[in-house]
C-alpha atoms as a PDB file:
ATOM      1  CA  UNK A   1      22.832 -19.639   0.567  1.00  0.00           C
ATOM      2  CA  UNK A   2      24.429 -22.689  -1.342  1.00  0.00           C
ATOM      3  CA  UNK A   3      21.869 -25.862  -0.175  1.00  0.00           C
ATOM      4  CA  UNK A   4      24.918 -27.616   1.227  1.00  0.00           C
ATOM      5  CA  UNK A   5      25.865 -24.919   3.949  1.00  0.00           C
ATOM      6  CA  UNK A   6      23.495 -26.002   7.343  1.00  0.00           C
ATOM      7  CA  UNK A   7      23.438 -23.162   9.784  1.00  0.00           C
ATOM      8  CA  UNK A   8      20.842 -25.516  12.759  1.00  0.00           C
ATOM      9  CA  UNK A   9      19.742 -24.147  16.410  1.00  0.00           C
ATOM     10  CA  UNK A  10      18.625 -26.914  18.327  1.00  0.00           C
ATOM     11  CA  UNK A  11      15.978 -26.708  20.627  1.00  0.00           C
ATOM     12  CA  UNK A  12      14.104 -28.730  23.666  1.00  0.00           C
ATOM     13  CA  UNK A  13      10.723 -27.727  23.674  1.00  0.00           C
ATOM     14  CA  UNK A  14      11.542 -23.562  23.766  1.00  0.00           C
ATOM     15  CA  UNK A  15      14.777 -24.075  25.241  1.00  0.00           C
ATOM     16  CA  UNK A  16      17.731 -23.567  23.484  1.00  0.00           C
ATOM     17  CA  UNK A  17      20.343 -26.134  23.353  1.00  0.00           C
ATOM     18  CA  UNK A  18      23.016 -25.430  20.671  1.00  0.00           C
ATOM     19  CA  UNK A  19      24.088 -24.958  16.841  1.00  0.00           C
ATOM     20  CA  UNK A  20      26.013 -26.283  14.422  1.00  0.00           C
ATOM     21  CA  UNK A  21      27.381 -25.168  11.067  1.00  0.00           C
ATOM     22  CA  UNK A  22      28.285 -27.328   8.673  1.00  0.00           C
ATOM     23  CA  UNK A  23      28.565 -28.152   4.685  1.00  0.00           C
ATOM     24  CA  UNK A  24      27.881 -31.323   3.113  1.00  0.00           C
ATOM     25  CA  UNK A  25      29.356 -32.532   0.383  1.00  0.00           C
ATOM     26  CA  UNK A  26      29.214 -35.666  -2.194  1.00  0.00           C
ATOM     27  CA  UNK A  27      31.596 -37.935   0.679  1.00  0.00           C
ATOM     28  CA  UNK A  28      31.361 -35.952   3.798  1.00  0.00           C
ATOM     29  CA  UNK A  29      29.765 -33.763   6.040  1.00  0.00           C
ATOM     30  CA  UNK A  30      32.573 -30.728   7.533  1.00  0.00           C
ATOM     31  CA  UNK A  31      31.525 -29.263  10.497  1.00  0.00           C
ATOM     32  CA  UNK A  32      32.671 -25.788  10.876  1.00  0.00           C
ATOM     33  CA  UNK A  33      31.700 -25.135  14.254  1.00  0.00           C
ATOM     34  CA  UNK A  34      29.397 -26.767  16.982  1.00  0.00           C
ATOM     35  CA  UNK A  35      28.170 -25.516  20.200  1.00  0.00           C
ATOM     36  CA  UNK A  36      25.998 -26.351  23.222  1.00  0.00           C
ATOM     37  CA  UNK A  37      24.322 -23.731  25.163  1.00  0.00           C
ATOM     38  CA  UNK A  38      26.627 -23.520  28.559  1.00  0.00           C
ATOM     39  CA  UNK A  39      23.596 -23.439  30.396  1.00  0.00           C
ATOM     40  CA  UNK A  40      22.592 -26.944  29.572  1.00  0.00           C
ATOM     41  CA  UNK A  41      26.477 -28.561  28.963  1.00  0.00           C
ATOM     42  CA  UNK A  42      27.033 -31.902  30.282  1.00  0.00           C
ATOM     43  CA  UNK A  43      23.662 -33.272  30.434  1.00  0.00           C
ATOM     44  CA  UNK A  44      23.790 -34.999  26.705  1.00  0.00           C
ATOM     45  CA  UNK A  45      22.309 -32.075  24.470  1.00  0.00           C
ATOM     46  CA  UNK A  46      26.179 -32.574  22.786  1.00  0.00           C
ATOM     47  CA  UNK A  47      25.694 -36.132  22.200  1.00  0.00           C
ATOM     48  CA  UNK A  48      22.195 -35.530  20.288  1.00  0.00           C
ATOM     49  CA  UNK A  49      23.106 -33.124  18.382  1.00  0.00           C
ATOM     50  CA  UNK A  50      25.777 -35.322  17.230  1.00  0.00           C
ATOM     51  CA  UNK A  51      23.232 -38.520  17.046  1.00  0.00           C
ATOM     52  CA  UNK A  52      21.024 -36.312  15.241  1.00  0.00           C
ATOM     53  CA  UNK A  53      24.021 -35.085  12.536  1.00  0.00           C
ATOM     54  CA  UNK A  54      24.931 -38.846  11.876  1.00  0.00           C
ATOM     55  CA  UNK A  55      21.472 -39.874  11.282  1.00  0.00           C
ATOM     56  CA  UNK A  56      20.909 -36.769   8.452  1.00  0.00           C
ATOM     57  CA  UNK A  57      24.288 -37.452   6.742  1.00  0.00           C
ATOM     58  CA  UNK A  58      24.137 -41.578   7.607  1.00  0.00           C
ATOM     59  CA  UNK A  59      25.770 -41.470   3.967  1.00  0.00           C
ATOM     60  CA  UNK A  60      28.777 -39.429   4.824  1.00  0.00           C
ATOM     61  CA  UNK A  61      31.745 -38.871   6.716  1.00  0.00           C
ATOM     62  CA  UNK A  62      31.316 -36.248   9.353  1.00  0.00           C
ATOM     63  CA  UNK A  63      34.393 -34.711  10.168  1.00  0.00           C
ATOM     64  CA  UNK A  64      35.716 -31.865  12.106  1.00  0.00           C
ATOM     65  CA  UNK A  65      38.657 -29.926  13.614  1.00  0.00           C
ATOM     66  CA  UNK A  66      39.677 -29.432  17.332  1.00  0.00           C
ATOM     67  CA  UNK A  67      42.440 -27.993  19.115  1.00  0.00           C
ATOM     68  CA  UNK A  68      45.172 -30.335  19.698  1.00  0.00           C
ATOM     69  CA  UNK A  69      46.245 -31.889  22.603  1.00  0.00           C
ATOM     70  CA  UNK A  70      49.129 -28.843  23.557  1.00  0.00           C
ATOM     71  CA  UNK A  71      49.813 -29.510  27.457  1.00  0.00           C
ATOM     72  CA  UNK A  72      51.123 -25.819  27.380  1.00  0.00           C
ATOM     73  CA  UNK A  73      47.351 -24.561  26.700  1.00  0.00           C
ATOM     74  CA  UNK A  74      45.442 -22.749  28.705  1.00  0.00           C
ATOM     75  CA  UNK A  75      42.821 -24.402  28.171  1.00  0.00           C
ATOM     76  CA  UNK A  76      44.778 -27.899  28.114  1.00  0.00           C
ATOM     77  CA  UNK A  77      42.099 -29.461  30.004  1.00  0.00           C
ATOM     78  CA  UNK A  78      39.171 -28.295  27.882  1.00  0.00           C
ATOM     79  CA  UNK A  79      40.834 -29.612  25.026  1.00  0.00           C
ATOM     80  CA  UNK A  80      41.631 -32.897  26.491  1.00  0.00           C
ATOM     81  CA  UNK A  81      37.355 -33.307  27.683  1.00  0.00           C
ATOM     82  CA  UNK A  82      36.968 -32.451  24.070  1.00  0.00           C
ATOM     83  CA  UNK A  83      39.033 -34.808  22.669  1.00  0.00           C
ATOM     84  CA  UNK A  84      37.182 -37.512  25.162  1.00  0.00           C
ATOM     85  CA  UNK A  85      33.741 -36.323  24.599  1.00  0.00           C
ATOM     86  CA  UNK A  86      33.795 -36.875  20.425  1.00  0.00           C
ATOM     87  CA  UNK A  87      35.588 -40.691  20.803  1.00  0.00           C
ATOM     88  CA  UNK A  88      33.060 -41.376  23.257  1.00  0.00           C
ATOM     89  CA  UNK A  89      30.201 -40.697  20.204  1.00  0.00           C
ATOM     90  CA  UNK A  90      32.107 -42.326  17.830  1.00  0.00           C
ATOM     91  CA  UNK A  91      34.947 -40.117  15.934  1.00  0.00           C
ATOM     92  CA  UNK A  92      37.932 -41.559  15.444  1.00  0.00           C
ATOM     93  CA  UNK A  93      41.611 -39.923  14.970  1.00  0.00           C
ATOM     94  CA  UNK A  94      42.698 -39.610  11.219  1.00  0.00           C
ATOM     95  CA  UNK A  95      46.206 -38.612  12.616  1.00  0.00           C
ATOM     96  CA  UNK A  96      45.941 -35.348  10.367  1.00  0.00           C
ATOM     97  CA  UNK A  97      45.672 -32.057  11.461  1.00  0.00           C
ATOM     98  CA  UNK A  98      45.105 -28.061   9.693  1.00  0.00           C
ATOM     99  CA  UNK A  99      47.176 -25.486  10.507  1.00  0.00           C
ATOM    100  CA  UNK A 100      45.121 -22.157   9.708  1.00  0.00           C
ATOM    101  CA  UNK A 101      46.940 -18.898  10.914  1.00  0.00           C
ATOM    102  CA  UNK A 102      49.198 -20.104  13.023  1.00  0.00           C
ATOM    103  CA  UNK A 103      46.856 -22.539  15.063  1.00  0.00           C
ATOM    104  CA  UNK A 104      47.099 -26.257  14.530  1.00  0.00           C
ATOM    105  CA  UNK A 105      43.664 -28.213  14.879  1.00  0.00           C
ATOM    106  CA  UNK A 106      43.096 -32.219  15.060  1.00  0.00           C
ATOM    107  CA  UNK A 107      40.794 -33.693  12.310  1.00  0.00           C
ATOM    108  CA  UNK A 108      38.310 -36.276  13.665  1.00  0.00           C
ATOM    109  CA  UNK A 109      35.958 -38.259  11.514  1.00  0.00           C
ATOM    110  CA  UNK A 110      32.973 -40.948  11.935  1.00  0.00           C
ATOM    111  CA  UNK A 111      34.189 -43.481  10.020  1.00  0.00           C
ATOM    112  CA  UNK A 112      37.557 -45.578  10.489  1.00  0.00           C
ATOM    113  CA  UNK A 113      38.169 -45.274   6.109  1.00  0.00           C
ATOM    114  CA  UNK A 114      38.913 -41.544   6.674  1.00  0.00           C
ATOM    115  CA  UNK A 115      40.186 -40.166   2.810  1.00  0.00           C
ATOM    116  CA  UNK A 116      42.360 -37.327   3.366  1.00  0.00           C
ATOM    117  CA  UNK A 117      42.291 -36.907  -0.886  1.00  0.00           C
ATOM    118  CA  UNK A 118      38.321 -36.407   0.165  1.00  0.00           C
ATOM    119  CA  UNK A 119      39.234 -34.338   3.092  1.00  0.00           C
ATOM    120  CA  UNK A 120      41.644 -32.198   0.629  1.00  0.00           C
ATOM    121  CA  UNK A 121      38.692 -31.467  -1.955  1.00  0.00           C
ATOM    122  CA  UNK A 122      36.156 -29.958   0.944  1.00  0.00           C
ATOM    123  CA  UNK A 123      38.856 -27.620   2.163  1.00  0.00           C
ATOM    124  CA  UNK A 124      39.609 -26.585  -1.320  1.00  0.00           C
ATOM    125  CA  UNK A 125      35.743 -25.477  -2.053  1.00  0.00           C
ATOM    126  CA  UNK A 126      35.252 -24.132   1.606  1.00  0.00           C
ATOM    127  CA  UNK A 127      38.450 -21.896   0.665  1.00  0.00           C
ATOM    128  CA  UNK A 128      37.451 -20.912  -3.028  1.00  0.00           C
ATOM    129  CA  UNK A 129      40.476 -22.657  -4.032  1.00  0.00           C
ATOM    130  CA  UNK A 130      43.012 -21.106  -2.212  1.00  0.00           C
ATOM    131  CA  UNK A 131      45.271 -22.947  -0.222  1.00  0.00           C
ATOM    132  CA  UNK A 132      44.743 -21.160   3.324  1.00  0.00           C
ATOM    133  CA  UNK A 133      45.127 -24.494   5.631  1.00  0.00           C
ATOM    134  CA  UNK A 134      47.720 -26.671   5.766  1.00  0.00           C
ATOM    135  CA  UNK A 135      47.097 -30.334   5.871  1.00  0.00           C
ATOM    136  CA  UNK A 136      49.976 -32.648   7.562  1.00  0.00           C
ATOM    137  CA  UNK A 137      50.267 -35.541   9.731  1.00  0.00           C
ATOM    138  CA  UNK A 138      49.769 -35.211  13.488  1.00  0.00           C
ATOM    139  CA  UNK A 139      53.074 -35.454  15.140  1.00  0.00           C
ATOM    140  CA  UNK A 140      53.167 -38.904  17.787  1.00  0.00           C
END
């Protein structure tokens, strides 16, 4: 495994809380997917994991994808709390978005100076090159 793909359980005590995987690079920090244990949501495992993501990659942008805001979803809601949840620790909207397969995703980042040229580079490695997502401007 390359040393800038992170695969990390989390744990309290032998309890466990969540994972994330992610890949670093020279600018920023992608993460692919995050997830907190439903037994222990909403009691601020989320929020550490994310505290505990900015304080390894302090040097980078952390950015991820989630679904947009589509009041048509069935899982509208969800995606709304999500949406709430990631500006309350800190991400901002870069108003871009990736389309992969059909499904259009938000892009949230830590840092206000979000580089989309940066952005463009990551998704490039992650897909060997091809050009599988679509990047565009989210839609006001």
């Amino acid at each position: 495994m390359k040393k800038n793909v992170h695969f990390w359980a989390y744990y309290q005590n032998d309890e466990f809380c969540g994972v994330s995987y992610l890949v670093s690079h020279e600018e920023m920090t992608f993460v692919l997917y995050l997830a907190v244990n439903n037994q222990v949501q909403s009691k601020g495992y989320g929020s550490a994991i994310l505290e505990t993501l900015k304080e390894k990659f302090s040097d980078k942008n952390i950015t991820l994808n989630i679904e947009r805001l589509d009041p048509s979803a069935d899982n509208y809601e969800q995606r709304v709390k999500r949406l709430k949840f990631y500006k309350k620790n800190g991400f901002y909207d870069t108003d871009y978005t990736i389309t992969d397969r059909g499904e259009t995703f938000l892009t949230l980042t830590t840092s206000p100076s979000f580089s989309v040229e940066v952005f463009k580079k990551v998704l490039r490695e992650l897909t060997l090159g091809l050009d599988l997502l679509k990047i565009g401007k989210s839609e006001s």
